[in-house]
Protein backbone atom coordinates (compact mmCIF):
# COMPACT_ATOMS: atom_id res chain seq x y z
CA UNK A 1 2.55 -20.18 27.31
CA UNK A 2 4.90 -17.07 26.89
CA UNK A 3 2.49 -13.36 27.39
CA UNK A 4 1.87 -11.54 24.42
CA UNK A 5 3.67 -8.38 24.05
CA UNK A 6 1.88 -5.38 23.01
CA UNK A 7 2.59 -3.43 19.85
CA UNK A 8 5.09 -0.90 20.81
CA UNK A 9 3.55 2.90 20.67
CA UNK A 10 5.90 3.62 18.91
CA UNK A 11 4.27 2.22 15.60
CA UNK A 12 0.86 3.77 15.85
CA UNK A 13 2.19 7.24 14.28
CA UNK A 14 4.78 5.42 12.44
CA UNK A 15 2.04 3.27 10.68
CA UNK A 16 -0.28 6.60 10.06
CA UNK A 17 2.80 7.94 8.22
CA UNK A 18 3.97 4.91 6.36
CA UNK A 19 0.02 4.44 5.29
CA UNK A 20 -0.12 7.52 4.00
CA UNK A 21 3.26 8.03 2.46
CA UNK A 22 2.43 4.50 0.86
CA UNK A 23 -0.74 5.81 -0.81
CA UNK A 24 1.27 8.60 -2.29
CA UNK A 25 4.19 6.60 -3.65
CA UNK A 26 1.76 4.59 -4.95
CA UNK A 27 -0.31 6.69 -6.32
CA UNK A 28 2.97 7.85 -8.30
CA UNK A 29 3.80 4.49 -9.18
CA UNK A 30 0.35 3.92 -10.80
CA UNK A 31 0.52 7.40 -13.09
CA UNK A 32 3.96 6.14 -14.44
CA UNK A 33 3.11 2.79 -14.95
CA UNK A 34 -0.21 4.01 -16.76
CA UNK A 35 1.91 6.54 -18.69
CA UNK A 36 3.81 3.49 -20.15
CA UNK A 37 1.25 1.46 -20.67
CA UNK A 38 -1.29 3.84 -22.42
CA UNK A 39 0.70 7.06 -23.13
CA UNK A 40 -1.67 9.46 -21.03
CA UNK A 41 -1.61 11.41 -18.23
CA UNK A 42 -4.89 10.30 -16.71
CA UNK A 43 -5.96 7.26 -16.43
CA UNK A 44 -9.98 6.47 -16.53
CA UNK A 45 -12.26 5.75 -14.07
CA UNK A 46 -15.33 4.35 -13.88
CA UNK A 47 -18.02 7.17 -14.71
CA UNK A 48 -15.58 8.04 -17.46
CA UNK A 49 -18.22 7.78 -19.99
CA UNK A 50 -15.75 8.02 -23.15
CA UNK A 51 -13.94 4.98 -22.06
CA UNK A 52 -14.64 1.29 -22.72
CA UNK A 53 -15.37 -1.61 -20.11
CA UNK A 54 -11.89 -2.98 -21.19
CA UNK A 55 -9.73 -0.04 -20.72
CA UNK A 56 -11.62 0.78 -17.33
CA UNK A 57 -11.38 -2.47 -15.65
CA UNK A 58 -7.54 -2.52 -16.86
CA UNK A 59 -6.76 0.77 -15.17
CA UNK A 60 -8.42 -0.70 -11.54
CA UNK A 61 -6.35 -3.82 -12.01
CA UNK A 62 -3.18 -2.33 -12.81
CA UNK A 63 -4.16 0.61 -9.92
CA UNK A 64 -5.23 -2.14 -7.48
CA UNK A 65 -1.83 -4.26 -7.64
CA UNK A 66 0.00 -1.36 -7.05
CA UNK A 67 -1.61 -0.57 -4.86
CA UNK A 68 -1.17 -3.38 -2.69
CA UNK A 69 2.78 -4.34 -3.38
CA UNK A 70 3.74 -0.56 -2.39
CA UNK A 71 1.33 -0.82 0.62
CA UNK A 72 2.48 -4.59 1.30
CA UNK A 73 6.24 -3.54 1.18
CA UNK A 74 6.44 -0.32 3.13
CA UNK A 75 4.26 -1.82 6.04
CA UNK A 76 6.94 -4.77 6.10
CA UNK A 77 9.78 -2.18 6.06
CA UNK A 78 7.82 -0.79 8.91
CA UNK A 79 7.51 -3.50 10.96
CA UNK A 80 11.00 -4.81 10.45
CA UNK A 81 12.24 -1.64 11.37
CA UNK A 82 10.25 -1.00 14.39
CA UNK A 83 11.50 -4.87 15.29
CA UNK A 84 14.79 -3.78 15.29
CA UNK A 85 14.62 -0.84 16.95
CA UNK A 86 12.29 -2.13 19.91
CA UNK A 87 12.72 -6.08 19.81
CA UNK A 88 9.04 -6.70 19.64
CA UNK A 89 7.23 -7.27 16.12
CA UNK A 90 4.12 -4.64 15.59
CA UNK A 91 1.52 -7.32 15.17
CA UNK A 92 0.25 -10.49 16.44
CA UNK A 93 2.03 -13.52 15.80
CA UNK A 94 -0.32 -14.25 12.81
CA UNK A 95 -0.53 -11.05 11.52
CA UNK A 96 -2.84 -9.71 8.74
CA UNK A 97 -4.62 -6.72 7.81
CA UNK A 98 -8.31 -5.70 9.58
């Protein structure tokens, strides 16, 4: 049974600044995409009282897949890149989020 390698240093502020740049971008991504869909600037939330159940739970989808792809694809970009640089991938062999 080969040892387990530990996640290179190296990643733990890399990850802090992908995280947050990821939240940003995404956070971007979601105003566009709510821009196109709706043609507002702000998008509701839920103690928005002048918006409906519909248009609410619409927004948190749309938000919450966002969300997650830009997330999803700038920790893989992460990891690939700190796997090329190091030779050692930044996360167990089966991986997932905590």
């Amino acid at each position: 049974m080969a040892k387990k390698k530990k996640m290179p240093m190296a990643y733990q502020p890399l990850g802090f600044v992908l995280g947050w740049s990821s939240g940003w971008l995404a956070g971007l991504a979601f105003r566009k995409t709510w821009m196109a869909i709706r043609h507002e600037e702000d998008a509701p939330d839920a103690l928005d009282r002048d918006r409906g159940w519909g248009e609410i739970l619409l927004a948190a989808a749309v938000q919450g897949a966002i969300f997650a792809v830009v997330r999803s694809a700038v920790d893989r970009a992460g990891a690939k890149a700190i796997e090329r640089s190091t030779g050692t991938w930044p996360a167990d062999e089966k991986g997932g989020r905590d």
